[in-house]
C-alpha atoms as a PDB file:
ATOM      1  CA  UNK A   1      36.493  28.625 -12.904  1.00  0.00           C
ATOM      2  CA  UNK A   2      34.558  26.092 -14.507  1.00  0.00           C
ATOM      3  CA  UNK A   3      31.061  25.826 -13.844  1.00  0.00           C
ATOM      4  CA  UNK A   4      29.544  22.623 -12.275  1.00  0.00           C
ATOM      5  CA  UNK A   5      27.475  20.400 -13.774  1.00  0.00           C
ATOM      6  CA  UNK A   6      24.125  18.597 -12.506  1.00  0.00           C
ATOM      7  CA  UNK A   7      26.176  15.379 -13.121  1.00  0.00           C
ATOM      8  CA  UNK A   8      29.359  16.500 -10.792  1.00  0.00           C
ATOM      9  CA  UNK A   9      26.603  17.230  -7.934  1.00  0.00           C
ATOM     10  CA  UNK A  10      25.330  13.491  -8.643  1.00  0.00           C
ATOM     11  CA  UNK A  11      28.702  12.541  -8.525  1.00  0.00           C
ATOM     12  CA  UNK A  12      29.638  14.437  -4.906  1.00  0.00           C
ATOM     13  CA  UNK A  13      26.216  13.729  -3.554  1.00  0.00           C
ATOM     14  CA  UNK A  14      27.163   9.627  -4.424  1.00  0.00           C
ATOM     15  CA  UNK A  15      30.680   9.793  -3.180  1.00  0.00           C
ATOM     16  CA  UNK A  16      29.748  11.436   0.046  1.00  0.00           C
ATOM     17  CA  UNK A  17      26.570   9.113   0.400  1.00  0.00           C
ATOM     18  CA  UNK A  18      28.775   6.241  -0.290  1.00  0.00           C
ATOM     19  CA  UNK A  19      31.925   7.824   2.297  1.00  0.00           C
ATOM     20  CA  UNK A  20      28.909   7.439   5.239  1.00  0.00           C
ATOM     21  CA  UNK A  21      27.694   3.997   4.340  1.00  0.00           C
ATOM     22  CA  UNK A  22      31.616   3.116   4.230  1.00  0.00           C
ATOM     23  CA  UNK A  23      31.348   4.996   7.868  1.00  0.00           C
ATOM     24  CA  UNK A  24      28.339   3.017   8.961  1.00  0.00           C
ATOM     25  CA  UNK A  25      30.141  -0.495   7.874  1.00  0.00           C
ATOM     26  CA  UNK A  26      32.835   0.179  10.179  1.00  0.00           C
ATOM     27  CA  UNK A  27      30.837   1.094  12.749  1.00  0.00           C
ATOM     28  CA  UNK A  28      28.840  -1.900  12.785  1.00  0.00           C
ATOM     29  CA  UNK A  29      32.150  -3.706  12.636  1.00  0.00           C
ATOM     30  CA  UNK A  30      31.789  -5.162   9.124  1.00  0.00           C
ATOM     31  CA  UNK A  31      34.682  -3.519   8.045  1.00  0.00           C
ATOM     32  CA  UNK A  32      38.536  -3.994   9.522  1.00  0.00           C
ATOM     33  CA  UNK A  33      40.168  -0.461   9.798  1.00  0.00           C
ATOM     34  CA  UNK A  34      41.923  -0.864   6.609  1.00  0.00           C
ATOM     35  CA  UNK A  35      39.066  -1.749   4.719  1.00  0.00           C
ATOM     36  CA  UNK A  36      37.789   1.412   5.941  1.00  0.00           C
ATOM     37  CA  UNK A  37      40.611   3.774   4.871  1.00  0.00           C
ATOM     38  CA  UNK A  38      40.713   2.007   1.671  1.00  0.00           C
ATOM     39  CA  UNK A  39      37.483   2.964   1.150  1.00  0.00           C
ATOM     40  CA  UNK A  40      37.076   6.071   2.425  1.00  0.00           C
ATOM     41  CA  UNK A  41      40.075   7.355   0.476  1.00  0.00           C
ATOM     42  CA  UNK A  42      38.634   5.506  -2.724  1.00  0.00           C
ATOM     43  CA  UNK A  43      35.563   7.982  -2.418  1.00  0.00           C
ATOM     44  CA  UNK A  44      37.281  10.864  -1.599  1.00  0.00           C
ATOM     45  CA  UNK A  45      39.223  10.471  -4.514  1.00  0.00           C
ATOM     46  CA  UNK A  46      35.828   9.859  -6.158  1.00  0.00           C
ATOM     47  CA  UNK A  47      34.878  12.951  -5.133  1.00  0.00           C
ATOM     48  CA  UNK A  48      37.760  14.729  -5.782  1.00  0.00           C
ATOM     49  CA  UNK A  49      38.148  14.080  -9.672  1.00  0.00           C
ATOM     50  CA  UNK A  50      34.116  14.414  -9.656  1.00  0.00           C
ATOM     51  CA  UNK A  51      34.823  18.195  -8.846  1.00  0.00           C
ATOM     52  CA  UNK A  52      38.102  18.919 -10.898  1.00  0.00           C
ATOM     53  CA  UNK A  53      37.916  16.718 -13.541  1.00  0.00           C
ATOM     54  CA  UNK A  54      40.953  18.532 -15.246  1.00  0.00           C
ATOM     55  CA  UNK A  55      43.240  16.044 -13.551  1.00  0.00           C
ATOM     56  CA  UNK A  56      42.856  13.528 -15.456  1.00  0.00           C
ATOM     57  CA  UNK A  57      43.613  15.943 -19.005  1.00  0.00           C
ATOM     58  CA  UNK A  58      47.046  14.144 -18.952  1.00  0.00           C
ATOM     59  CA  UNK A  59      45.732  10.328 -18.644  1.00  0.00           C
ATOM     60  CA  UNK A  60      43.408  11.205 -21.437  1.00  0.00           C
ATOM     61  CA  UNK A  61      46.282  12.519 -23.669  1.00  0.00           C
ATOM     62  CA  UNK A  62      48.210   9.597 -23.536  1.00  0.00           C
ATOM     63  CA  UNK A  63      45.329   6.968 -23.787  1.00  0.00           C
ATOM     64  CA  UNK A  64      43.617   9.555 -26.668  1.00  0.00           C
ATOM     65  CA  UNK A  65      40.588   9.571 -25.116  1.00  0.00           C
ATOM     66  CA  UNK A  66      38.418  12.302 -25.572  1.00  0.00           C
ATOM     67  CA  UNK A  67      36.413  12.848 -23.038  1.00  0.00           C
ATOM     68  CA  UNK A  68      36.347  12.583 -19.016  1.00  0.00           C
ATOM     69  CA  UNK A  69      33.633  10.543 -19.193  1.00  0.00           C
ATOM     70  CA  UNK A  70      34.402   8.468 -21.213  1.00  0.00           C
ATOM     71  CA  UNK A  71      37.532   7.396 -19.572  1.00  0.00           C
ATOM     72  CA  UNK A  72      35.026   6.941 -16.642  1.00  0.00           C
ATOM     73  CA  UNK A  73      32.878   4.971 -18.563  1.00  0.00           C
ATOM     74  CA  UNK A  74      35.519   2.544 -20.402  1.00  0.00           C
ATOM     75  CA  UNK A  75      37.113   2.536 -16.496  1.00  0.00           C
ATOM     76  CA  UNK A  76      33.948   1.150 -15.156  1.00  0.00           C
ATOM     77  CA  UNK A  77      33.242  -1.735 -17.965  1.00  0.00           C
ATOM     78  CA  UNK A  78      36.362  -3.042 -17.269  1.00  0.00           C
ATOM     79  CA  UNK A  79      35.601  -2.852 -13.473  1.00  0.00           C
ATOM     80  CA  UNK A  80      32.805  -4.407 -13.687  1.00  0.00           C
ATOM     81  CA  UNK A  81      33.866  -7.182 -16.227  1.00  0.00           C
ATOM     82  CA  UNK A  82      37.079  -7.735 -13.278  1.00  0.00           C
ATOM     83  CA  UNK A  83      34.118  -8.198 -10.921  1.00  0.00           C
ATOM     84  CA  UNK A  84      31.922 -10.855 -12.104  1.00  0.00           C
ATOM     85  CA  UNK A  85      35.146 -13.133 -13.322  1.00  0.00           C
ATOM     86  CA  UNK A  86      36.402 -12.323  -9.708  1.00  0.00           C
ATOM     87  CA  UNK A  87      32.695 -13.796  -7.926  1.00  0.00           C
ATOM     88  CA  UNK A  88      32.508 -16.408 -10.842  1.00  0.00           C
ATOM     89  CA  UNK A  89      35.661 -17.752  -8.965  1.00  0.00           C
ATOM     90  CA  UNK A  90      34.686 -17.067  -5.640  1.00  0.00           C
ATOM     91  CA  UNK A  91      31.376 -18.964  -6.700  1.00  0.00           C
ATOM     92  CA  UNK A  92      33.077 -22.397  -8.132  1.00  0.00           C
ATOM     93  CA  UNK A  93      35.511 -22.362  -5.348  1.00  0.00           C
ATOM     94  CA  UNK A  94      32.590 -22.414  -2.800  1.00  0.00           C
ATOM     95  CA  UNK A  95      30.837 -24.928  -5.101  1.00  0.00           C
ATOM     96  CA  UNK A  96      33.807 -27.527  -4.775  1.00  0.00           C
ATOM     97  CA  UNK A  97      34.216 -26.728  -1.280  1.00  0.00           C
ATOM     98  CA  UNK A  98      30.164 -27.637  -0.870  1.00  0.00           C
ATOM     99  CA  UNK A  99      30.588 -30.816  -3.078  1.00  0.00           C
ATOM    100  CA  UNK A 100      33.485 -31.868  -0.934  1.00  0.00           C
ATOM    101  CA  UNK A 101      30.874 -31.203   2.155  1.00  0.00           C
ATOM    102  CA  UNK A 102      27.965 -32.868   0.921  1.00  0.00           C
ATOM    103  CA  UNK A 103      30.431 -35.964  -0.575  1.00  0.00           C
ATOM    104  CA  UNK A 104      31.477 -36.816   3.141  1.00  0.00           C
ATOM    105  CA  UNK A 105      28.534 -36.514   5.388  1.00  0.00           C
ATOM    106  CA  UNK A 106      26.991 -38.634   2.772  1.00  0.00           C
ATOM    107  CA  UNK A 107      30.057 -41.406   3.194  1.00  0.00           C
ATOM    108  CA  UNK A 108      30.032 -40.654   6.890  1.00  0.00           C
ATOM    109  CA  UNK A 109      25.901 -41.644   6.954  1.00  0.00           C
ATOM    110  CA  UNK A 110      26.269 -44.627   4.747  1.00  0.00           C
END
């Protein structure tokens, strides 16, 4: 058995920590009961390839990546880069909506 490494406990400690604010969201009911499942399956599985990172051996074969981590890493750019096109819509669409707002209660007043 393969020996942990200060970085999987980061990783189990976060996914946990994470699977109890996911817990607490629901709670105060700012999460629907799918949300939550999503969620707390997404961290599990977090957690899960945190602690047997071997799983992933054939997914880094066939993308020739060479490391775990650096799957993660490439994994998580393009996360992130899906996530601030994804609010930059979110954003203009609230914008027009706001414009469209502010463009009749200023016809309605005049």
């Amino acid at each position: 058995m393969a020996k942990i490494l200060g970085i999987q406990i980061l990783g189990v400690l976060f996914g946990f920590f994470m699977m109890y604010y996911t817990f607490l969201q629901y709670k105060r009911r700012e999460f629907t009961i799918k949300e939550y499942s999503f969620w707390f399956v997404f961290w599990g599985a977090f957690v899960a390839v945190t602690l047997f990172p071997q799983v992933l051996d054939p997914i880094l074969t066939t993308l020739n990546i060479g490391r775990t981590l650096d799957l993660f890493i490439i994994g998580g750019f393009l996360f992130i880069v899906f996530i601030v096109f994804y609010t930059y819509t979110l954003v203009r669409k609230n914008q027009k909506k706001l414009e469209e707002v502010v463009r009749n209660i200023a016809i309605k007043r005049k």
